[in-house]
PDB file of N, CA and C in Angstrom:
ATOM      1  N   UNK A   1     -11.794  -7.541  16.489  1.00  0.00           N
ATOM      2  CA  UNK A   1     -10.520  -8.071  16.904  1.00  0.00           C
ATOM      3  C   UNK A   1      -9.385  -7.418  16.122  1.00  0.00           C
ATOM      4  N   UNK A   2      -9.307  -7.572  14.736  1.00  0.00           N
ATOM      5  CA  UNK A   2      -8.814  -6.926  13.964  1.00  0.00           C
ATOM      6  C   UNK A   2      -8.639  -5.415  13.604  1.00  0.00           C
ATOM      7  N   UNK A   3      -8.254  -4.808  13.827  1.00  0.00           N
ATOM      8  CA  UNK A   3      -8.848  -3.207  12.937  1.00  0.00           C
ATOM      9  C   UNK A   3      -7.985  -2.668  11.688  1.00  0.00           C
ATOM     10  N   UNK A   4      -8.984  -2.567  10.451  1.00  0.00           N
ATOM     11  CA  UNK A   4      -8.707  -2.095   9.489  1.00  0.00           C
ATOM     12  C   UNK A   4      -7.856  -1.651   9.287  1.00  0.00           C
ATOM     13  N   UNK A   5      -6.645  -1.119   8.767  1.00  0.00           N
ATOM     14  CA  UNK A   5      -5.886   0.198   8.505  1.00  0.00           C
ATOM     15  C   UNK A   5      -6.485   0.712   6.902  1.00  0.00           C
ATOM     16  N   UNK A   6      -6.565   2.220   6.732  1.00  0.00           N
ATOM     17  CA  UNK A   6      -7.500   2.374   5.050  1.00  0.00           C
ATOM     18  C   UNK A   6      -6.315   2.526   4.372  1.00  0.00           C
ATOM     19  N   UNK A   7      -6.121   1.968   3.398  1.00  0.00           N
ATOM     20  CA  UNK A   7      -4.818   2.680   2.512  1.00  0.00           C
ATOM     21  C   UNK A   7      -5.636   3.692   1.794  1.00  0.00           C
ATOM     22  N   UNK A   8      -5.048   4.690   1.316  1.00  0.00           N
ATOM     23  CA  UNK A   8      -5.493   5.538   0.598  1.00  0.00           C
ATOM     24  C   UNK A   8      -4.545   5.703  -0.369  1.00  0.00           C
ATOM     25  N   UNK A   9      -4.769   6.046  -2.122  1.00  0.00           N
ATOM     26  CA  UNK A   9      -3.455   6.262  -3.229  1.00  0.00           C
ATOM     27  C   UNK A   9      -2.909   7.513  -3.017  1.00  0.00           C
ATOM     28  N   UNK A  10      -2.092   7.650  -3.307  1.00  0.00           N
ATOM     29  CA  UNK A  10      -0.730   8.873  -2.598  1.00  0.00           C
ATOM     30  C   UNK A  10      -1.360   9.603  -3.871  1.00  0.00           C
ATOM     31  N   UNK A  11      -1.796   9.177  -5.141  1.00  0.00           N
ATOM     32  CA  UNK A  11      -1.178  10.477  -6.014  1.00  0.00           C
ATOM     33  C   UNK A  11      -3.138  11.359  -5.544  1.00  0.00           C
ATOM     34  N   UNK A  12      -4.213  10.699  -5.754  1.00  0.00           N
ATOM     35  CA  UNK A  12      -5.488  11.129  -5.774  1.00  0.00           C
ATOM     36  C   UNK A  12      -6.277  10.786  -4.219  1.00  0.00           C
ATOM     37  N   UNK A  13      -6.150  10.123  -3.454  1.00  0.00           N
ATOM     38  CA  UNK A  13      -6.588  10.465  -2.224  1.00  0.00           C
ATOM     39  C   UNK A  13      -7.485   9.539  -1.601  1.00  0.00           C
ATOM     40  N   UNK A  14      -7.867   8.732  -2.714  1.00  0.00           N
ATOM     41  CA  UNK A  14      -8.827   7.960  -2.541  1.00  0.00           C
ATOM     42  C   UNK A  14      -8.486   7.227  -1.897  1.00  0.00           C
ATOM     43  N   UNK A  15      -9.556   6.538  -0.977  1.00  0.00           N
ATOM     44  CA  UNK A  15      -9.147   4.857  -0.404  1.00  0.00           C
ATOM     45  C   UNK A  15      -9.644   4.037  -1.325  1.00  0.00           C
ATOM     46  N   UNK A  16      -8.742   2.798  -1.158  1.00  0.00           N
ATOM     47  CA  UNK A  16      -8.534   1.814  -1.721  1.00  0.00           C
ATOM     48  C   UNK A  16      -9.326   0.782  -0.871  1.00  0.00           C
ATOM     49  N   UNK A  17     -10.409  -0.041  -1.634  1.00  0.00           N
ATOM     50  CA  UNK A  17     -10.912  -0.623  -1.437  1.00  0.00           C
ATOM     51  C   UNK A  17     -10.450  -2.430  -1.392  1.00  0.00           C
ATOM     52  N   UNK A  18     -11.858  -2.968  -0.489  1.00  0.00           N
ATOM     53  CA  UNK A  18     -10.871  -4.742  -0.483  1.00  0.00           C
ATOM     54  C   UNK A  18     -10.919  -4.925  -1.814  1.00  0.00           C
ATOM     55  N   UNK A  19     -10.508  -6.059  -1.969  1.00  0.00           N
ATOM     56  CA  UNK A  19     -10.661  -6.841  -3.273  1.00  0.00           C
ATOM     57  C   UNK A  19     -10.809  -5.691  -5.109  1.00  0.00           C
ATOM     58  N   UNK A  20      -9.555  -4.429  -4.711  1.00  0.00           N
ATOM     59  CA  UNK A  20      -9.455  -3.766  -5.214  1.00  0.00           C
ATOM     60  C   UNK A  20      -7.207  -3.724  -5.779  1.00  0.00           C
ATOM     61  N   UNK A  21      -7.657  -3.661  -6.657  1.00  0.00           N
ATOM     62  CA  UNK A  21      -6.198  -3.725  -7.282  1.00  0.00           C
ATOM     63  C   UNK A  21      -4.936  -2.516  -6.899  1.00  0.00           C
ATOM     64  N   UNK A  22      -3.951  -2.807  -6.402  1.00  0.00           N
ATOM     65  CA  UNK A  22      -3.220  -1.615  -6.120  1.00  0.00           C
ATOM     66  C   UNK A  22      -1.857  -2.282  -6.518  1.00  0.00           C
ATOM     67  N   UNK A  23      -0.955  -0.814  -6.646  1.00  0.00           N
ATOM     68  CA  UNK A  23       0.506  -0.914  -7.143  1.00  0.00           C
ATOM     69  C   UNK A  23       1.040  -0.597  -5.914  1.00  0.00           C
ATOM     70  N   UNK A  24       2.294  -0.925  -4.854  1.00  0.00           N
ATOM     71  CA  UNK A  24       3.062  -0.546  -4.204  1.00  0.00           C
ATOM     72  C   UNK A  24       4.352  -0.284  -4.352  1.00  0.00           C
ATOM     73  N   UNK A  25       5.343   0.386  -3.821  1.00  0.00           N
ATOM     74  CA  UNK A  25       6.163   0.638  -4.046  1.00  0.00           C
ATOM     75  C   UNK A  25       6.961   0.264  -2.471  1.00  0.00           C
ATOM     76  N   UNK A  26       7.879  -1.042  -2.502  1.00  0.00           N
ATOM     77  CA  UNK A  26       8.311  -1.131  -0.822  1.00  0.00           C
ATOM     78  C   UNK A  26       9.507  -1.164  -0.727  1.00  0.00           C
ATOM     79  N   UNK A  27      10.539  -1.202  -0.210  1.00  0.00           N
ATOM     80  CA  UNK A  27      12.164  -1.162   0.249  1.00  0.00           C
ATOM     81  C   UNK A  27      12.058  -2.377   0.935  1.00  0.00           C
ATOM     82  N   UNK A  28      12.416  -3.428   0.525  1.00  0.00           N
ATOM     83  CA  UNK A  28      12.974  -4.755   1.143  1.00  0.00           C
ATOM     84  C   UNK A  28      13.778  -4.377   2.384  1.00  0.00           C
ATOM     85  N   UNK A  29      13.063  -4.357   3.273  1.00  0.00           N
ATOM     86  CA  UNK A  29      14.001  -4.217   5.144  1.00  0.00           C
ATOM     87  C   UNK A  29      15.083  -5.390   4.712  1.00  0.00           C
ATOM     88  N   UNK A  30      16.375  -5.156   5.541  1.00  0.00           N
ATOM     89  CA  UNK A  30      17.275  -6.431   6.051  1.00  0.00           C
ATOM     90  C   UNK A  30      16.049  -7.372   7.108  1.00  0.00           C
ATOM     91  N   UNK A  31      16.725  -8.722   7.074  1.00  0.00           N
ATOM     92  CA  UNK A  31      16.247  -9.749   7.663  1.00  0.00           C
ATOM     93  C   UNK A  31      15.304  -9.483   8.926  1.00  0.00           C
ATOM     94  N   UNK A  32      16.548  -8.703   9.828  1.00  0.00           N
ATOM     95  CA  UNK A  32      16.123  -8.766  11.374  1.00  0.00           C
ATOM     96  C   UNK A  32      15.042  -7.563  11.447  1.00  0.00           C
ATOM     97  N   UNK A  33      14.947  -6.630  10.741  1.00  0.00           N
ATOM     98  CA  UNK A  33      13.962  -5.717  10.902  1.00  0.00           C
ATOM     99  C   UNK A  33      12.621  -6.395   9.638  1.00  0.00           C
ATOM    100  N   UNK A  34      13.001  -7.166   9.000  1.00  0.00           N
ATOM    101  CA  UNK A  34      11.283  -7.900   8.421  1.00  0.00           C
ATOM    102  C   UNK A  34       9.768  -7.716   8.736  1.00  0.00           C
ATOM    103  N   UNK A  35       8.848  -7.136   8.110  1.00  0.00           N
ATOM    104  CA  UNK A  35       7.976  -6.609   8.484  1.00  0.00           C
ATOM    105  C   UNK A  35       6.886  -7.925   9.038  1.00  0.00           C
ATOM    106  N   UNK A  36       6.163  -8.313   9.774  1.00  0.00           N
ATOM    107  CA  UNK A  36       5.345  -9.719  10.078  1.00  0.00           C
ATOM    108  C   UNK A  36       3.957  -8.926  10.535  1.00  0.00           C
ATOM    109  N   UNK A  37       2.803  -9.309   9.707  1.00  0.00           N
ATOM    110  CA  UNK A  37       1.636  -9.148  10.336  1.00  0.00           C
ATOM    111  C   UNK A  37       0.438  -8.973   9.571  1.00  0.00           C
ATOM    112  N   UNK A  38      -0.535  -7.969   9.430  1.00  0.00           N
ATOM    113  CA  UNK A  38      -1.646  -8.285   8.525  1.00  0.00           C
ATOM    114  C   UNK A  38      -1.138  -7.233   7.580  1.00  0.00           C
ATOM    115  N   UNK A  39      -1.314  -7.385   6.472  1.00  0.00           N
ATOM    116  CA  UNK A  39      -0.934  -6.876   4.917  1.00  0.00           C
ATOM    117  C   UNK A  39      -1.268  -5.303   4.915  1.00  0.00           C
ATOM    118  N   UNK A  40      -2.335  -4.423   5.190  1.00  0.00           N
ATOM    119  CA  UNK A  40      -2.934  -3.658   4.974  1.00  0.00           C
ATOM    120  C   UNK A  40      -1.887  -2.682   6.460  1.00  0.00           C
ATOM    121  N   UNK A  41      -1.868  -3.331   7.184  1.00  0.00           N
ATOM    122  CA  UNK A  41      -0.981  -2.292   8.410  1.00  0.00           C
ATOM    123  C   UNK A  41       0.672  -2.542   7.939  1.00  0.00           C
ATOM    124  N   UNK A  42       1.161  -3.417   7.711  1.00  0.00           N
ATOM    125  CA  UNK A  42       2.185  -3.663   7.048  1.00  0.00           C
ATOM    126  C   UNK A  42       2.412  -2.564   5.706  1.00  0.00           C
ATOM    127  N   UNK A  43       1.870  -2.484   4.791  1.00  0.00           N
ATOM    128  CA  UNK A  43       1.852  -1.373   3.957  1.00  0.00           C
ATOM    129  C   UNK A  43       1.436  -0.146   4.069  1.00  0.00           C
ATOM    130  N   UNK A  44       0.659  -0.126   5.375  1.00  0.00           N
ATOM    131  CA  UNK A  44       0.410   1.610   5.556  1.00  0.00           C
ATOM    132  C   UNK A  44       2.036   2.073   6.216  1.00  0.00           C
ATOM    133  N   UNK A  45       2.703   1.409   7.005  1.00  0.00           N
ATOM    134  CA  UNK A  45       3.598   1.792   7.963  1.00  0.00           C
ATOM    135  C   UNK A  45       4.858   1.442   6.634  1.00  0.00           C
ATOM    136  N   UNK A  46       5.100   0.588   5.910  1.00  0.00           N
ATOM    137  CA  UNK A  46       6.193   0.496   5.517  1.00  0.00           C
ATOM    138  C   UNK A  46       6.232   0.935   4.006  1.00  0.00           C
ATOM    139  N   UNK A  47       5.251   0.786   3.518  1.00  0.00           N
ATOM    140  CA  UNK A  47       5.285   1.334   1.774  1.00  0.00           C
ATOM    141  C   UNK A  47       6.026   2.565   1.485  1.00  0.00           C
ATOM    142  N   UNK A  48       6.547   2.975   0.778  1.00  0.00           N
ATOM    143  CA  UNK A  48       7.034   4.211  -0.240  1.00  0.00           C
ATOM    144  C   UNK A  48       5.875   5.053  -0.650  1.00  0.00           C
ATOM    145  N   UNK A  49       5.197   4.284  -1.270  1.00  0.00           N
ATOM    146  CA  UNK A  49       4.268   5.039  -2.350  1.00  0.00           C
ATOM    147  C   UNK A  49       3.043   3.835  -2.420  1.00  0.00           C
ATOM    148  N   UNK A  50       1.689   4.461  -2.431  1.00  0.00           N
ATOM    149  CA  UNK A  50       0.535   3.252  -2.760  1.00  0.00           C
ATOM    150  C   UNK A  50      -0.289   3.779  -3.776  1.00  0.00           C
ATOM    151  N   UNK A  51      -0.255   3.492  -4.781  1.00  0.00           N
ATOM    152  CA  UNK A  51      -1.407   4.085  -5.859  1.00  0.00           C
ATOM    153  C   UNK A  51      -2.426   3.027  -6.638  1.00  0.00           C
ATOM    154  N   UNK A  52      -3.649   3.409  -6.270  1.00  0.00           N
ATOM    155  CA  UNK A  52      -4.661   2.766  -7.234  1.00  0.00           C
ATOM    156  C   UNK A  52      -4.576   2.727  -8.845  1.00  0.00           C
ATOM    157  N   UNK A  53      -4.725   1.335  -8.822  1.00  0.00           N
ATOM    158  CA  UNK A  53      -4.320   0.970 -10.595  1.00  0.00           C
ATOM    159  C   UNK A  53      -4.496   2.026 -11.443  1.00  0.00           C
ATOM    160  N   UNK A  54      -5.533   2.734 -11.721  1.00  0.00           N
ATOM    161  CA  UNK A  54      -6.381   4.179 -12.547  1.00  0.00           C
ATOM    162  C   UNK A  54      -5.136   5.213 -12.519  1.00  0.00           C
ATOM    163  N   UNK A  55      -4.767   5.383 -10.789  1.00  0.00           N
ATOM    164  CA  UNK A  55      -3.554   6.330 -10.690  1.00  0.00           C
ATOM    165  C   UNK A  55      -2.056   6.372 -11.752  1.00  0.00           C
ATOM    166  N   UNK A  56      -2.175   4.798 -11.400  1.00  0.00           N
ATOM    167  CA  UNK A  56      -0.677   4.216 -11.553  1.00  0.00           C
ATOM    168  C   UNK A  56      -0.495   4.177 -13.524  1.00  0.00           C
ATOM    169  N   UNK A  57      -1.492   3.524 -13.994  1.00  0.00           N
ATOM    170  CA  UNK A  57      -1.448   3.580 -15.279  1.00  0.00           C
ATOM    171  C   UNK A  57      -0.948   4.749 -16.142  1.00  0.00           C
ATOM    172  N   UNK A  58      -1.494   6.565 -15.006  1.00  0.00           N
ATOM    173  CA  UNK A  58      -1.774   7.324 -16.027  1.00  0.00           C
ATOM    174  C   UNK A  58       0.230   8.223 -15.332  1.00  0.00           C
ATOM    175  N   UNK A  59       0.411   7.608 -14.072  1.00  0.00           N
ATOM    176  CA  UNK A  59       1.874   8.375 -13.944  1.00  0.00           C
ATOM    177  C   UNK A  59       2.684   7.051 -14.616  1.00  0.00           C
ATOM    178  N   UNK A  60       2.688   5.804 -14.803  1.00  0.00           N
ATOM    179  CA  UNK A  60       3.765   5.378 -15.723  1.00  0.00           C
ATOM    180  C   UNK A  60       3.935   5.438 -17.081  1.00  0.00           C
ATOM    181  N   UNK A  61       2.782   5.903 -17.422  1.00  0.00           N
ATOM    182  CA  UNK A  61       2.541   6.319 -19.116  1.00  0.00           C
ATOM    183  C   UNK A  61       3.247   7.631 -19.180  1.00  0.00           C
TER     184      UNK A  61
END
């Protein structure tokens, strides 16, 4: 019924797994354009940037 969308981390390539920790990076839309729906298609289409924790640790250091 559902179908997946995979996120994958922008900096290493990998997909990101469920019940797996990730950093996003999103631009708050105005009101009327508000994103509504399942989390994982919502952040493939609207995110900036998606990086797996491992990623994220070693570019904010």
């Amino acid at each position: 019924m559902f179908k997946r969308k995979n996120l994958e981390c922008d900096n290493c390539k990998r997909e990101i797994q469920p019940n797996e920790e990730l950093v996003v990076h999103l631009t708050l839309p105005e009101t009327k354009k508000m994103p509504v729906g399942v989390l994982d298609k919502i952040l493939k289409k609207h995110a900036n940037e998606i990086y797996c924790k491992r990623c994220f640790k070693i570019i904010s250091s």
